[in-house]
Protein backbone atom coordinates (compact mmCIF):
# COMPACT_ATOMS: atom_id res chain seq x y z
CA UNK A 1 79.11 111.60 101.64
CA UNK A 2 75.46 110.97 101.42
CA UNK A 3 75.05 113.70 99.31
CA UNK A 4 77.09 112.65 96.62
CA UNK A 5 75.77 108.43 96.99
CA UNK A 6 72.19 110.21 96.54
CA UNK A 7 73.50 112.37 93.23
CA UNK A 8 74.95 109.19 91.95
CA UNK A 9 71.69 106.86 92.36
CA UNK A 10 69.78 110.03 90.48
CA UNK A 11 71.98 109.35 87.64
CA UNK A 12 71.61 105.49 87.33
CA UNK A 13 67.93 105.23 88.57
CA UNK A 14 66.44 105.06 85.11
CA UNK A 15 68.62 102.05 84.46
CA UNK A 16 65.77 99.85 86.61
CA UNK A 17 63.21 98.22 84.42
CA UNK A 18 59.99 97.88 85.79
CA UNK A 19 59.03 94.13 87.48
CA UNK A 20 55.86 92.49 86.76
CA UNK A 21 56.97 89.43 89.22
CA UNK A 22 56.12 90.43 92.90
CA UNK A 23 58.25 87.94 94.17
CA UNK A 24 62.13 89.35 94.73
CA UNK A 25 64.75 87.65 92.70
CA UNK A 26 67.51 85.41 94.45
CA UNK A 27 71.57 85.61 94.15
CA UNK A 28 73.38 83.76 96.15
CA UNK A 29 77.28 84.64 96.57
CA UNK A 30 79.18 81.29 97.61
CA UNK A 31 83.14 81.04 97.56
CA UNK A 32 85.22 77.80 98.14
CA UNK A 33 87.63 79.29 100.14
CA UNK A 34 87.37 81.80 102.79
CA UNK A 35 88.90 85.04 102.56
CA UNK A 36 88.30 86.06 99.00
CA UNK A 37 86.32 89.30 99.90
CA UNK A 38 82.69 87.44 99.26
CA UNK A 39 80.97 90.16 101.86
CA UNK A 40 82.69 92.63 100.12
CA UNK A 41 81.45 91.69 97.11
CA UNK A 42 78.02 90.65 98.39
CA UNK A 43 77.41 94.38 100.18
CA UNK A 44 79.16 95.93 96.81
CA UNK A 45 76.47 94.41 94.25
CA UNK A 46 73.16 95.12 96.81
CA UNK A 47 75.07 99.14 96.83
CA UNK A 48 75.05 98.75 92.67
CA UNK A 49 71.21 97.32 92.59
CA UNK A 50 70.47 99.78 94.79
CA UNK A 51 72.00 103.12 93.06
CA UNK A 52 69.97 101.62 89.88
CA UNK A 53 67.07 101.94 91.77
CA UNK A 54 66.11 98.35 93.32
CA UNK A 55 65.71 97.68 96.93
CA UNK A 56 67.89 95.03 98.26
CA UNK A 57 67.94 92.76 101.04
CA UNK A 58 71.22 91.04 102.34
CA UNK A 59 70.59 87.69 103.99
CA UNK A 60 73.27 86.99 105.86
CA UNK A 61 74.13 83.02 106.04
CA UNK A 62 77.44 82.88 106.52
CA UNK A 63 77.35 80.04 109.28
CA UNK A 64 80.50 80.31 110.70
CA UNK A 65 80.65 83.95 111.60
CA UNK A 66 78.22 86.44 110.11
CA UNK A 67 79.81 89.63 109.45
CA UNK A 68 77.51 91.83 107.03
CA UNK A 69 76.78 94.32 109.42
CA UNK A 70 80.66 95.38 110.35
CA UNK A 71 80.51 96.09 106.59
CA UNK A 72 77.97 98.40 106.69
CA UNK A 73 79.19 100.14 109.96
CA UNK A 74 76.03 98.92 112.27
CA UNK A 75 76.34 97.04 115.62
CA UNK A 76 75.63 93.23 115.68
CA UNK A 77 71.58 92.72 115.70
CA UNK A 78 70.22 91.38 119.35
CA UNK A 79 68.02 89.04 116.97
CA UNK A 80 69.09 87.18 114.05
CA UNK A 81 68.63 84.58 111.78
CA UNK A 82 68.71 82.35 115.00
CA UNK A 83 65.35 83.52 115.87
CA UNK A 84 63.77 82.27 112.39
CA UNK A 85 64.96 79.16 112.69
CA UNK A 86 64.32 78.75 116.29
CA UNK A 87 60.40 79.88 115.35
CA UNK A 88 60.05 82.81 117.65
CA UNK A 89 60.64 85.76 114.55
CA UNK A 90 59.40 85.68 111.00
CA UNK A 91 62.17 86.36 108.34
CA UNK A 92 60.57 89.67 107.55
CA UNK A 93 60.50 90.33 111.33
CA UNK A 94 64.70 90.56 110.91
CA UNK A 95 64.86 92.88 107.96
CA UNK A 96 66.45 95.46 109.10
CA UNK A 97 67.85 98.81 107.38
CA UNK A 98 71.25 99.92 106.69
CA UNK A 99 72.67 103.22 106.16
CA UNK A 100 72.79 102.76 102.44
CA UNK A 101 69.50 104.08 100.69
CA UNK A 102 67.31 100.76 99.48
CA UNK A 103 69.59 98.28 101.26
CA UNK A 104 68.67 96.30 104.08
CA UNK A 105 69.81 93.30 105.80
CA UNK A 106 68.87 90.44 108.27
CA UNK A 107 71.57 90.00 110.73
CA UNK A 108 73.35 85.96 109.98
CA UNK A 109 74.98 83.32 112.53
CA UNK A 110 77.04 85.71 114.62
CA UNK A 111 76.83 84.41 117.95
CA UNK A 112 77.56 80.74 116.72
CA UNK A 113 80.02 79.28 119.03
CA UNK A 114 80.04 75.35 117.80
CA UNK A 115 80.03 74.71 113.72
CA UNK A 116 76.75 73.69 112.82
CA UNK A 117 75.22 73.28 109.09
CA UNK A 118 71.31 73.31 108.10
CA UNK A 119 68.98 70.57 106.95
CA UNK A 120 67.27 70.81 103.31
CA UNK A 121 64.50 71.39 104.73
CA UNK A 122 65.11 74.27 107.01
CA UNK A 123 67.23 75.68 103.70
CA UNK A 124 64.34 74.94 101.59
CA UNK A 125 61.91 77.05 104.40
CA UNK A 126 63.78 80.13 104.48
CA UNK A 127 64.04 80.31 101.29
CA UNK A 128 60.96 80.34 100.38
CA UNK A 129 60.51 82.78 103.17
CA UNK A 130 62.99 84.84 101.84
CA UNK A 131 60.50 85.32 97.58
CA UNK A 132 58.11 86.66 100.16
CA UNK A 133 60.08 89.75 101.03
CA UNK A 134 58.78 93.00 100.19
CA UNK A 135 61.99 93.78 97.99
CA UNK A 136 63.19 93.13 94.54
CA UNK A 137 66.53 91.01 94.96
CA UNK A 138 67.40 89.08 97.97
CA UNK A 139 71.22 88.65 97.99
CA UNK A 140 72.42 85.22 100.34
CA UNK A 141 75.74 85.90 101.48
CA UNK A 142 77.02 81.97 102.10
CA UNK A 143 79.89 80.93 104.17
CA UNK A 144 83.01 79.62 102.70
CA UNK A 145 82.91 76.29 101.50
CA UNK A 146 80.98 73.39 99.79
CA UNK A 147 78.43 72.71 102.76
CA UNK A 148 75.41 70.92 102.01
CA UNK A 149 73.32 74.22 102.85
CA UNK A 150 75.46 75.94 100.92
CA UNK A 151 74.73 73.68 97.84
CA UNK A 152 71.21 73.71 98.30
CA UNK A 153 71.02 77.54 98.40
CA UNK A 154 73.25 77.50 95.17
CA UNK A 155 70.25 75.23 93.80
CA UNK A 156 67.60 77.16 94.51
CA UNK A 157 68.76 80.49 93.84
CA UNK A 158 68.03 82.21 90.67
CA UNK A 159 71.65 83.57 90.30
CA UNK A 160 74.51 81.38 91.16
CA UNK A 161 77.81 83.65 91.41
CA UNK A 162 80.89 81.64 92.58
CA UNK A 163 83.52 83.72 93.86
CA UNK A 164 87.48 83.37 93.58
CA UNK A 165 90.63 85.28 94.09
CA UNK A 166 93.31 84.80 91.65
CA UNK A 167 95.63 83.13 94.41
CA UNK A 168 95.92 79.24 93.65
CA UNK A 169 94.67 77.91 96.71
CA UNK A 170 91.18 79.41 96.22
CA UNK A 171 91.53 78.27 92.17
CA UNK A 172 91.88 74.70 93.31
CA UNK A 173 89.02 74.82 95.94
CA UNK A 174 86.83 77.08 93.36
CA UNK A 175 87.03 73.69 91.63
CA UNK A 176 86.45 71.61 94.09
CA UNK A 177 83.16 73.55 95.31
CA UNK A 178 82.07 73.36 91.29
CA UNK A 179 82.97 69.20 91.22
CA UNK A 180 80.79 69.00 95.46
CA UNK A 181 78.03 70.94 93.23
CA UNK A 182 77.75 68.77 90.50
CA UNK A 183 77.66 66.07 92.77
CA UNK A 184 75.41 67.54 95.00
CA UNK A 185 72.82 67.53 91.59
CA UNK A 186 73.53 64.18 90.75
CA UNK A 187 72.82 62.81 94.11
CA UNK A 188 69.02 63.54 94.01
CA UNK A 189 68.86 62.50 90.13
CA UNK A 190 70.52 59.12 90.49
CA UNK A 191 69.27 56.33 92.51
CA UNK A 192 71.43 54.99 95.34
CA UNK A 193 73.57 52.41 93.86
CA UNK A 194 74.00 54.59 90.55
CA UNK A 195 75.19 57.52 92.39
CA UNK A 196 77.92 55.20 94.37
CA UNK A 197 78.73 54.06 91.72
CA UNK A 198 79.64 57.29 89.98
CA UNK A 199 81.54 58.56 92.74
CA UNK A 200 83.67 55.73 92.75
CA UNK A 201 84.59 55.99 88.98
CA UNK A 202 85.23 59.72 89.79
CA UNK A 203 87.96 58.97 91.88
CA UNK A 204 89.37 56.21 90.05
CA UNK A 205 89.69 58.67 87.09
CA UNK A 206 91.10 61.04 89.46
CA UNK A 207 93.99 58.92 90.42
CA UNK A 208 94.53 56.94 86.99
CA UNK A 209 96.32 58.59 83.97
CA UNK A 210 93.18 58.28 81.54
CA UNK A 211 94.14 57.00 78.03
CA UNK A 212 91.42 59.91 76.23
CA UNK A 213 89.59 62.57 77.42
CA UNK A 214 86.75 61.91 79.84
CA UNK A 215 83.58 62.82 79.15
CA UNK A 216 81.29 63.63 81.89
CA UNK A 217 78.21 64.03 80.13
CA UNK A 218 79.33 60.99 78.15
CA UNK A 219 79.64 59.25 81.31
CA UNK A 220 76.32 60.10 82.79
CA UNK A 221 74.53 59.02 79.51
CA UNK A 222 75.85 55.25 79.56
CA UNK A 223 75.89 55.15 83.21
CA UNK A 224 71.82 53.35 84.26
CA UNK A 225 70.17 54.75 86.96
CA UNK A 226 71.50 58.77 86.52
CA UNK A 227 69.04 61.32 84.80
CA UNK A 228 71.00 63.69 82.61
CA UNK A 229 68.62 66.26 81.63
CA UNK A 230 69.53 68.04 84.60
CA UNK A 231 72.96 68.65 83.11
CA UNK A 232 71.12 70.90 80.72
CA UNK A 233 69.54 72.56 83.32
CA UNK A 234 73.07 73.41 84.86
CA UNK A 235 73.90 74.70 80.74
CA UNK A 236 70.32 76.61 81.47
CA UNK A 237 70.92 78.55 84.74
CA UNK A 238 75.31 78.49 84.96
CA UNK A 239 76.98 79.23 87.79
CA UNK A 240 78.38 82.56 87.31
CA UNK A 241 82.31 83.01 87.86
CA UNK A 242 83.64 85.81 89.50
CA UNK A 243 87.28 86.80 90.14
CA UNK A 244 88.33 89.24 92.82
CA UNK A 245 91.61 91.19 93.93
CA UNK A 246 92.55 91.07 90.24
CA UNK A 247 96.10 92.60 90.23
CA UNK A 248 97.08 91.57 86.68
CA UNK A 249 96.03 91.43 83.05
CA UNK A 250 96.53 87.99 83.54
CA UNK A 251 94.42 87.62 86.88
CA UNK A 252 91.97 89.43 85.14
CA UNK A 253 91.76 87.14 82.34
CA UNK A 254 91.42 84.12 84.55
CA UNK A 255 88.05 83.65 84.98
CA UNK A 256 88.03 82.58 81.08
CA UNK A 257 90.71 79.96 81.71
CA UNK A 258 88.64 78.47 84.10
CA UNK A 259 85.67 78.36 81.90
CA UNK A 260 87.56 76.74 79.68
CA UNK A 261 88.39 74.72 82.11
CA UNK A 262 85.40 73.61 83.16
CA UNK A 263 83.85 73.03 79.60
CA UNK A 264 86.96 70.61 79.12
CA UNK A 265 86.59 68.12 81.55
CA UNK A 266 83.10 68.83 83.48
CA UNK A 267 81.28 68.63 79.84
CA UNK A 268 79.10 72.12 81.04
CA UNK A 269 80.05 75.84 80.49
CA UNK A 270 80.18 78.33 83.53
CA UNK A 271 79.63 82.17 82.90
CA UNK A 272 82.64 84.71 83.36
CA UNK A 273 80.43 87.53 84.49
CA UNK A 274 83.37 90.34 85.78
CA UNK A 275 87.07 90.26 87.14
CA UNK A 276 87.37 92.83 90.48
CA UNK A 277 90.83 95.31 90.49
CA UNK A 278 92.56 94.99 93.64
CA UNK A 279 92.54 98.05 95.55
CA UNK A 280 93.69 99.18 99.11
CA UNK A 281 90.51 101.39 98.95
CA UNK A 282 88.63 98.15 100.12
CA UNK A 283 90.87 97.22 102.87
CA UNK A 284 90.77 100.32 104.57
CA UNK A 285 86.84 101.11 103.79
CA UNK A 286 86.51 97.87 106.10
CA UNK A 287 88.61 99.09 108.39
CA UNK A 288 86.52 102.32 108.51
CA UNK A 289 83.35 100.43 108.61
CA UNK A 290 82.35 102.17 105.82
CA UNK A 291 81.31 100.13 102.26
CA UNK A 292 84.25 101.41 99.43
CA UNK A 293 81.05 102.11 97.25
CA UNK A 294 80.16 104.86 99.69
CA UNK A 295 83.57 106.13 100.56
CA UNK A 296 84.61 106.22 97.06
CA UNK A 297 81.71 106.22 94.45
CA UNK A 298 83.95 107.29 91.61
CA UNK A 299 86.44 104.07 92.04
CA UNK A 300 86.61 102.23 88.98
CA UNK A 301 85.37 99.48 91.02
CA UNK A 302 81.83 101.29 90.95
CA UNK A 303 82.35 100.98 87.30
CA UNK A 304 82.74 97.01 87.68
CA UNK A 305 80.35 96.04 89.68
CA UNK A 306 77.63 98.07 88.07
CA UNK A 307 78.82 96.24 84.95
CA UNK A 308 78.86 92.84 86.53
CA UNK A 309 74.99 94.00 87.94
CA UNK A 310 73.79 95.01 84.40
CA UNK A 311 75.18 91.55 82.70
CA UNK A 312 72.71 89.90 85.37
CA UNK A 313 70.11 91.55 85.24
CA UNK A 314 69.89 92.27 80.97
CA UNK A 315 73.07 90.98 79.21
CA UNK A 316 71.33 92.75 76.14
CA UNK A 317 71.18 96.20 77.44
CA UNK A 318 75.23 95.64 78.56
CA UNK A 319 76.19 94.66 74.96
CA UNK A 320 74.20 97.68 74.22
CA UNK A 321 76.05 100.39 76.40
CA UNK A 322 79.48 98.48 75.13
C-alpha cells in the first residue's frame, strides 16, 4: 500500500510551489459540534498537502480527548502537548512522525481526565511556537465547540475552516460557533460597556419579531465604543465552510445556503471551500486504523480533498485545472 501512496505523491508533487516564507502556514479545523469527522478531515487534508509535496505537522488540540494518532494507526505518545505547557518539552521536542510520508504529528490532551480550557496567553505561546516548526503547514485539530481557546486559535490562524455535517443539529451549532466568533472579535474591539451593551441588543433581537432586517454591520457602525474595521478583516481572511458526510445533491449544496445565510443576517460572507461524499470507506479505515487516503487513494474523496487543498492554497491555479 505504500507503494502505490508513493506512485501517487510522484504524480502530484509538481503541484507544490516553492515558499519564500520560512515560517509554516497555519489551518486550524474547528467544528461546533462533535462528531462531524473533524480528525478525519484534519488527517485527510495534511495526507493531500503531503502527496503535493509539503510536509505537514498535525497539532493535536482537541482538549477533551485527543485522538489523531488512532487515525494514523500509532500508539498514544508517553509525552504530549501536556509537557509544553507544563515547560519540561519544547513544541518541536513532540513532533513526532507518522507512517504517512511528510506527515507528522504532536500527540494532543489524551490523558485529560477533568475538562479544562487554555488561557490567551498560553494559546497565544504555542502558537507562536508552533510558525517556528521546521515544516510548511501546521494543521490545529480543535475540539468540538466554541471554547475560548478554540476562538483564539480560529483568530490567529491563517486558514479558518469550520466544519459541519449536513445533520441539523450540527447546522444550528455551526451557527452558533460563527455568532461565539464574532463575538469573540468584538469583545477585544469594543470597550466594556459597549460590548454589554451589544450583547444585550443581540438577544433582544433574538427573541423579538424585528419589524426590518437587521443589520449587523449597520449596528456596529451607530453603536459608540465598537471598532468596525475589524469586520473587514473577517471579509479579508473568511472562515472557510466545510460540509462533510454529504449524502445528497442537496447536502452537497448546503454549504452555499449557509453562506447565504450568513451574508443575510451576520452582514459578512463565509467561503464554501468543498462538500465531503459520505462513504463507509471512512468508517471502516478508522476502524482499521488506517487513514481512507492510504487504504483507498483512488476514492473520489482523494479527488475532494485535493480540490478543497488546491482552493487554499491558489484558488487561481483551481479555476485553472476546472
Amino acid at each position: 500500500m505504500e507503494r502505490d501512496f508513493e506512485h501517487e505523491s510522484q504524480d502530484v508533487i509538481s503541484l507544490k510551489h516553492p515558499s519564500n516564507e520560512s515560517a509554516p502556514k497555519l489551518w486550524a479545523i474547528a467544528s461546533g459540534k462533535g462528531g462531524v469527522g473533524k480528525t478525519f478531515v484534519t488527517s485527510s487534508l495534511a495526507i493531500c498537502l503531503s502527496k503535493m509535496g509539503y510536509s505537514v505537522t498535525i497539532l493535536d488540540l482537541d482538549l477533551s480527548g485527543a485522538n489523531v494518532h488512532t487515525h494514523f494507526g500509532v500508539m498514544p505518545a508517553a509525552k504530549n502537548i501536556r509537557h509544553f505547557f507544563a515547560g519540561t518539552h519544547t513544541l518541536e521536542d513532540l513532533v513526532l512522525p507518522t507512517p504517512v510520508p511528510r506527515v507528522s504529528y504532536v500527540q494532543g490532551f489524551w490523558d485529560g481526565w477533568t475538562p479544562m480550557d487554555l488561557a490567551v496567553e498560553q494559546v497565544g505561546h504555542l502558537i507562536s511556537e508552533a510558525r517556528k516548526l521546521n515544516t510548511d503547514y501546521v494543521l490545529v485539530d480543535l475540539g468540538a465547540g466554541a471554547l475560548m481557546s478554540h476562538l483564539e486559535v480560529l483568530k490567529l490562524a491563517d486558514e479558518k475552516i469550520l466544519l459541519s455535517s449536513p445533520e441539523p443539529t450540527s447546522i444550528e451549532k455551526t451557527y452558533r460557533f460563527i455568532e461565539s466568533y464574532i463575538c469573540h472579535l468584538l469583545k477585544e474591539n469594543s470597550v466594556p460597556e459597549a460590548f454589554d451593551h451589544l450583547l444585550g441588543s443581540l438577544r433582544n433581537h433574538r427573541i423579538q419579531a424585528p419589524e426590518k432586517k437587521f443589520s449587523f454591520r449597520g449596528y456596529l457602525r451607530d453603536s459608540a465604543g465598537v471598532r468596525v474595521d475589524f469586520v473587514e478583516a473577517m471579509t479579508t481572511h473568511p472562515l472557510r465552510l466545510m460540509v462533510n458526510s454529504c449524502r445528497s445533491l442537496a447536502n452537497t449544496e448546503l454549504g452555499y445556503s449557509m453562506k447565504s445565510v450568513c451574508h443575510k443576517y451576520y452582514d459578512f460572507r463565509i467561503d464554501f471551500i468543498g462538500a465531503i461524499d459520505f462513504d463507509n470507506a471512512v468508517w471502516q479505515s478508522v476502524r482499521n486504523r488506517e487513514p481512507v487516503l492510504i487504504a483507498q487513494p483512488f476514492t473520489p474523496l482523494a479527488g475532494q480533498f485535493l480540490a478543497t487543498c488546491k482552493q487554499l492554497i491558489d484558488p487561481k491555479e483551481l479555476r485553472a485545472v476546472i
